[in-house]
C-alpha atoms as a PDB file:
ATOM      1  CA  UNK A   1      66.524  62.062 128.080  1.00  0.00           C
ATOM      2  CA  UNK A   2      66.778  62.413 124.305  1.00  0.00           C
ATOM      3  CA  UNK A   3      67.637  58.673 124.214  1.00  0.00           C
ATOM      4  CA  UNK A   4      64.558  57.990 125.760  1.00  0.00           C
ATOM      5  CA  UNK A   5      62.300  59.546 123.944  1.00  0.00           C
ATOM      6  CA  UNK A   6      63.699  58.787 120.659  1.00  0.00           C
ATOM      7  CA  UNK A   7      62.810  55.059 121.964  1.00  0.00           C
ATOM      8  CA  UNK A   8      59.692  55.858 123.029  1.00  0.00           C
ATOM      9  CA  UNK A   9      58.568  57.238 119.745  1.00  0.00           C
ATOM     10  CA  UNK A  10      60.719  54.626 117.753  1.00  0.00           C
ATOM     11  CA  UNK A  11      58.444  51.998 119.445  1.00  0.00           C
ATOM     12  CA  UNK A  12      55.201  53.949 119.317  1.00  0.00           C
ATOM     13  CA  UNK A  13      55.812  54.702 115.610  1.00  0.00           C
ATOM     14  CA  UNK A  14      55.902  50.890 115.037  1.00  0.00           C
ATOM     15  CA  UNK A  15      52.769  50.164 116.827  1.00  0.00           C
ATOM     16  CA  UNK A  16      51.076  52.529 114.632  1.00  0.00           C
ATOM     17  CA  UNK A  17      52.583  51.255 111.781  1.00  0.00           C
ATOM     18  CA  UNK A  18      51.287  47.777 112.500  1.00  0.00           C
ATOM     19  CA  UNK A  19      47.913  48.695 113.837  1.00  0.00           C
ATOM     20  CA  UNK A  20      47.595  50.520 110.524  1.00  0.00           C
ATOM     21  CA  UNK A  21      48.551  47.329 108.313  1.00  0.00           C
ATOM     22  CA  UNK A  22      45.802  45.618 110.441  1.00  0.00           C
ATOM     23  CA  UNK A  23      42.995  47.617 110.045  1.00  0.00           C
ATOM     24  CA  UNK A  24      43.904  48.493 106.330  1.00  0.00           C
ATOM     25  CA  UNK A  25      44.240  44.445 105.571  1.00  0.00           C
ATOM     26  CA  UNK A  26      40.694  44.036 107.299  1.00  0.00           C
ATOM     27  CA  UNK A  27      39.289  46.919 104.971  1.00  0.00           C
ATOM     28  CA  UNK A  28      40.876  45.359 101.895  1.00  0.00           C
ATOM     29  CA  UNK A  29      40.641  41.849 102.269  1.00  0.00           C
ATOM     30  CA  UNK A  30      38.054  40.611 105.028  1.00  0.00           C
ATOM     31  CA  UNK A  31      34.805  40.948 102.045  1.00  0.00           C
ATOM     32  CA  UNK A  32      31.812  42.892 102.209  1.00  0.00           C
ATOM     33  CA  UNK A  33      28.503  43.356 104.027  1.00  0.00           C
ATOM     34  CA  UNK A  34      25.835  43.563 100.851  1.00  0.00           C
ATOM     35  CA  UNK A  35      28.150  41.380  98.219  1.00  0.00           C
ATOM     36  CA  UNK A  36      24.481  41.315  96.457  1.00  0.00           C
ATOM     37  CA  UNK A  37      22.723  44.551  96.769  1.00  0.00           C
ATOM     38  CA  UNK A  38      23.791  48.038  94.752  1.00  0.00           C
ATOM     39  CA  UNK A  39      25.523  49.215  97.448  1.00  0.00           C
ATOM     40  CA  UNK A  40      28.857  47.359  98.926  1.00  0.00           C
ATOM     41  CA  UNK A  41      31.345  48.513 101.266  1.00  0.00           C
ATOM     42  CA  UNK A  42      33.898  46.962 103.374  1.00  0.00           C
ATOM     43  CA  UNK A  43      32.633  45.057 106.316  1.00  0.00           C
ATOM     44  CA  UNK A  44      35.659  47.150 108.319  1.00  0.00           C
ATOM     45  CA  UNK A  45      35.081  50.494 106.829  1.00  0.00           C
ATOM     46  CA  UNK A  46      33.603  51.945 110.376  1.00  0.00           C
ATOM     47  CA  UNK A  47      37.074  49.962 112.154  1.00  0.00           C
ATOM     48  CA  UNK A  48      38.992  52.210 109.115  1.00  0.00           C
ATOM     49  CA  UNK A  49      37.088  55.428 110.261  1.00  0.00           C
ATOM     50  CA  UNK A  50      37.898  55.228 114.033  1.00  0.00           C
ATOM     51  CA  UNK A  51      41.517  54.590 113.275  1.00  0.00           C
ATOM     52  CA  UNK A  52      41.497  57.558 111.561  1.00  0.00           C
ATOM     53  CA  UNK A  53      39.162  59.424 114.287  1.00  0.00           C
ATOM     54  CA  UNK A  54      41.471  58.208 117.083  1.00  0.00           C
ATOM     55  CA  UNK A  55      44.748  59.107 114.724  1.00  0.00           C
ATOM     56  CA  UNK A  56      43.791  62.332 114.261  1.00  0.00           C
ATOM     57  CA  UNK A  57      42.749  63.184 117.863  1.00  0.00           C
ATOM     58  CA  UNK A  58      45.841  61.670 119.224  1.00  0.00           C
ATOM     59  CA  UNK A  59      48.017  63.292 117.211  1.00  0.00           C
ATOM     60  CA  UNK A  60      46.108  66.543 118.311  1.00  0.00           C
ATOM     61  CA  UNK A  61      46.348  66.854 121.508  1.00  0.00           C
ATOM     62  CA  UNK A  62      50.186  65.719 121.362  1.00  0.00           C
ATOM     63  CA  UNK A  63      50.639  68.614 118.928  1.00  0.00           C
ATOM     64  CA  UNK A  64      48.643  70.739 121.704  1.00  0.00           C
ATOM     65  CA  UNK A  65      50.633  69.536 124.682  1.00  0.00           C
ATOM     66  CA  UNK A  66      54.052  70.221 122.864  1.00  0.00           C
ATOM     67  CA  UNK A  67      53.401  73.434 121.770  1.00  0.00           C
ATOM     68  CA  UNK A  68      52.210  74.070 125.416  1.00  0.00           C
ATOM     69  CA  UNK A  69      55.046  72.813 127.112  1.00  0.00           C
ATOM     70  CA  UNK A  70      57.556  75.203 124.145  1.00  0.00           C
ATOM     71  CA  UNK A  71      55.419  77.764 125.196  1.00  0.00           C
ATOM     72  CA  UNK A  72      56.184  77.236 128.888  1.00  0.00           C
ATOM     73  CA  UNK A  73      60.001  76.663 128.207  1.00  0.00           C
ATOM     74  CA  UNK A  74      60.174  79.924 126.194  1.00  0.00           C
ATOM     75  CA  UNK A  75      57.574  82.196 128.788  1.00  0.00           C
ATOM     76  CA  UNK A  76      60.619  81.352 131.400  1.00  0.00           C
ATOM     77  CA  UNK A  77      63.483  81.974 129.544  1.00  0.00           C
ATOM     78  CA  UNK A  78      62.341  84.977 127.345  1.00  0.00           C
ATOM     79  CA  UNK A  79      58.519  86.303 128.035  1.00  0.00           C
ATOM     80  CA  UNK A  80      58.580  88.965 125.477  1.00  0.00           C
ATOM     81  CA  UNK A  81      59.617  86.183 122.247  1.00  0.00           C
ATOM     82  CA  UNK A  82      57.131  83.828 124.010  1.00  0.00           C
ATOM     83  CA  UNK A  83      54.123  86.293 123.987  1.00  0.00           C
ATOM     84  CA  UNK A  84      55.640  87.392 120.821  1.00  0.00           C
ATOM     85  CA  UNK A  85      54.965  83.836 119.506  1.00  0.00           C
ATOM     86  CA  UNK A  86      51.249  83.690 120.182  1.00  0.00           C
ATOM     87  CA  UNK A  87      50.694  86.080 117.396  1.00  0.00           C
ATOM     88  CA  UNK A  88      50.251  83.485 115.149  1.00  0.00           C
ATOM     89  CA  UNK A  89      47.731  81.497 117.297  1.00  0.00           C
ATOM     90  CA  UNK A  90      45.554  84.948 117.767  1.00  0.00           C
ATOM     91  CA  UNK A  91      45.841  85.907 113.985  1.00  0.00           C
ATOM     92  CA  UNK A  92      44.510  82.365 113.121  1.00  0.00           C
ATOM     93  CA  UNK A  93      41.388  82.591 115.537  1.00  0.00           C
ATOM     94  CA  UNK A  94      40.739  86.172 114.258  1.00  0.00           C
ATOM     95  CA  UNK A  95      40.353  84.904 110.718  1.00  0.00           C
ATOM     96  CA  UNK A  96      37.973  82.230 111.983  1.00  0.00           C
ATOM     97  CA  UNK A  97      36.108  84.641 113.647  1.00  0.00           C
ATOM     98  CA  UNK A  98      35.848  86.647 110.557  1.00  0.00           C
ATOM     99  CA  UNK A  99      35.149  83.971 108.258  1.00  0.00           C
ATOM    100  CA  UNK A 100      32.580  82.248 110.722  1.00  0.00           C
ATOM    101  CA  UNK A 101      30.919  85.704 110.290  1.00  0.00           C
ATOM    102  CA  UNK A 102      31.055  85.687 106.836  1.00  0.00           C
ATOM    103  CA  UNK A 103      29.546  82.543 106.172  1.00  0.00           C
ATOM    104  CA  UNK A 104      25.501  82.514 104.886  1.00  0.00           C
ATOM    105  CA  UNK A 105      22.793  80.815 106.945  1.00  0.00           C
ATOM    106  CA  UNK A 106      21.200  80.232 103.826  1.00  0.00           C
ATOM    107  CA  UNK A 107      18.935  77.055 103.564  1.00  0.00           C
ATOM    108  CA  UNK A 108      20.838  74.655 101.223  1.00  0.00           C
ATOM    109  CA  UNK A 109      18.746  72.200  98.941  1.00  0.00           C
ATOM    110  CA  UNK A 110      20.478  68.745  98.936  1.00  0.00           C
ATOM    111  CA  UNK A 111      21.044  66.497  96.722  1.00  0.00           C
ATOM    112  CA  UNK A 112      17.493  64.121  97.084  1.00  0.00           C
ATOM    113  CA  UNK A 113      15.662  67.665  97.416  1.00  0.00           C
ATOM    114  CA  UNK A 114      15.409  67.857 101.614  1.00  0.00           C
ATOM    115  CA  UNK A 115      16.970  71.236 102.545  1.00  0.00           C
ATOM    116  CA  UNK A 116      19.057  71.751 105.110  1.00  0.00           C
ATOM    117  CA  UNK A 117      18.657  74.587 107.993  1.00  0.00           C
ATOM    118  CA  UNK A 118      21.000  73.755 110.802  1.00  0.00           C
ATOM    119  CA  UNK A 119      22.947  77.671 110.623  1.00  0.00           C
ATOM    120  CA  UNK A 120      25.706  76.982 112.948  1.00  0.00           C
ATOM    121  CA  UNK A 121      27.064  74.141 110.746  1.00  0.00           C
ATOM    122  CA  UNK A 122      26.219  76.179 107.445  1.00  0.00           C
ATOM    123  CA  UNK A 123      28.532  78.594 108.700  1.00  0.00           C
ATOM    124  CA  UNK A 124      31.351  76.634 110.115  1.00  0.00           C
ATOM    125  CA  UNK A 125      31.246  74.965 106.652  1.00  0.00           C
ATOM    126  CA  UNK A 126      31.550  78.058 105.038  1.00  0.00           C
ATOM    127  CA  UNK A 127      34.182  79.302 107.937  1.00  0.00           C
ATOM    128  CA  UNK A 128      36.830  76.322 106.874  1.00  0.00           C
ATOM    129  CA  UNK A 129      35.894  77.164 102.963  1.00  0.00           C
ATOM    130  CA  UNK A 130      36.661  80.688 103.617  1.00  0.00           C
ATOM    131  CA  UNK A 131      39.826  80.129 105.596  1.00  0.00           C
ATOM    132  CA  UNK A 132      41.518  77.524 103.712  1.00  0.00           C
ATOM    133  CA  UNK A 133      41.435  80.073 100.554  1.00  0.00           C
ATOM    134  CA  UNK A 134      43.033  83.010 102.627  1.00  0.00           C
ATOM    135  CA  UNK A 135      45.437  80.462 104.039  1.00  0.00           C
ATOM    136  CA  UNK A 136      46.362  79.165 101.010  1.00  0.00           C
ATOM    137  CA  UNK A 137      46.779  82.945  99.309  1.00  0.00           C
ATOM    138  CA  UNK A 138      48.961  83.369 102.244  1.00  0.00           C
ATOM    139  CA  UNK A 139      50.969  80.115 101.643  1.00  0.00           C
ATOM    140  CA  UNK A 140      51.366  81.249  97.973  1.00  0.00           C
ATOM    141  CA  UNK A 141      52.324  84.759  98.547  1.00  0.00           C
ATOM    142  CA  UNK A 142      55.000  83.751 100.921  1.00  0.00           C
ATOM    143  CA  UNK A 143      56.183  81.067  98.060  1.00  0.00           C
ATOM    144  CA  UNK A 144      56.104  83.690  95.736  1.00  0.00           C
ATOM    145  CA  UNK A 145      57.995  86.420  98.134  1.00  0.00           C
ATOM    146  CA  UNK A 146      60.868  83.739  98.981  1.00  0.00           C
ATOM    147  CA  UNK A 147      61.500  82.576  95.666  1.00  0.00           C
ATOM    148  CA  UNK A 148      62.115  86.100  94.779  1.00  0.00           C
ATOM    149  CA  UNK A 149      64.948  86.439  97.243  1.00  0.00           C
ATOM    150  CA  UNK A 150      63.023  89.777  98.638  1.00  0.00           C
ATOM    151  CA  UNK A 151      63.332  88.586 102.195  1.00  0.00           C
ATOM    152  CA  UNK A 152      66.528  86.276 102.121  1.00  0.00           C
ATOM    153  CA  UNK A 153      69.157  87.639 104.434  1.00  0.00           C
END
């Protein structure tokens, strides 16, 4: 079975791989759709953008399904470690929570001078502002708490 799916992913990596040096050399090289006006961009920028789109979500829900399927292995040979190991998942969608309801629902003037009002996406925004700084004081923390041998067994 490992054989198998080490070919399977050697062959899928290589499609990617060759999908991406398509779409990358028809963003780079194909021209542009206003060579005259003040704004130019790549005639294949919106073919670049669904790549990415459909990378992203692909790569997603395989993350998603694997974990699920761990999760599965583990809940029949050890429940306890496997409910153990959702900790992680619930402490990340508490600190959403908390940050969604930090977030302000304040109008925001743009750029041209329109404002904006829409208060669900003003606080998600704020939400992924939020949590990226109290993951990333986490990240350094832990850094900072393993480089000082403290924890090392």
């Amino acid at each position: 079975m490992a054989k198998l799916s080490y070919k399977v992913s050697y062959y899928v990596f290589y499609v990617c791989v060759a999908l991406i040096l398509v779409v990358l050399g028809m963003f780079y090289f194909v021209g542009y759709n206003n060579p005259v006006g003040e704004y130019n961009e790549p005639q294949n920028t919106e073919a670049l953008m669904y790549l990415m789109y459909a990378m992203f979500g692909v790569s997603v829900i395989i993350t998603l399904l694997g974990a699920l399927a761990q999760f599965a292995g583990a809940l029949k040979d050890n429940p306890k470690s496997a409910i153990k190991s959702l900790l992680g998942l619930i402490l990340l969608i508490v600190l959403l929570v908390v940050t969604y309801n930090m977030g302000s629902a304040e109008t925001v003037v743009l750029g041209d001078g329109t404002q904006y009002s829409d208060v669900t996406m003003l606080k998600v925004s704020d939400m992924l502002i939020y949590s990226t700084y109290v993951l990333f004081g986490i990240a350094a923390v832990g850094t900072l708490l393993n480089l000082s041998g403290l924890f090392k067994k």
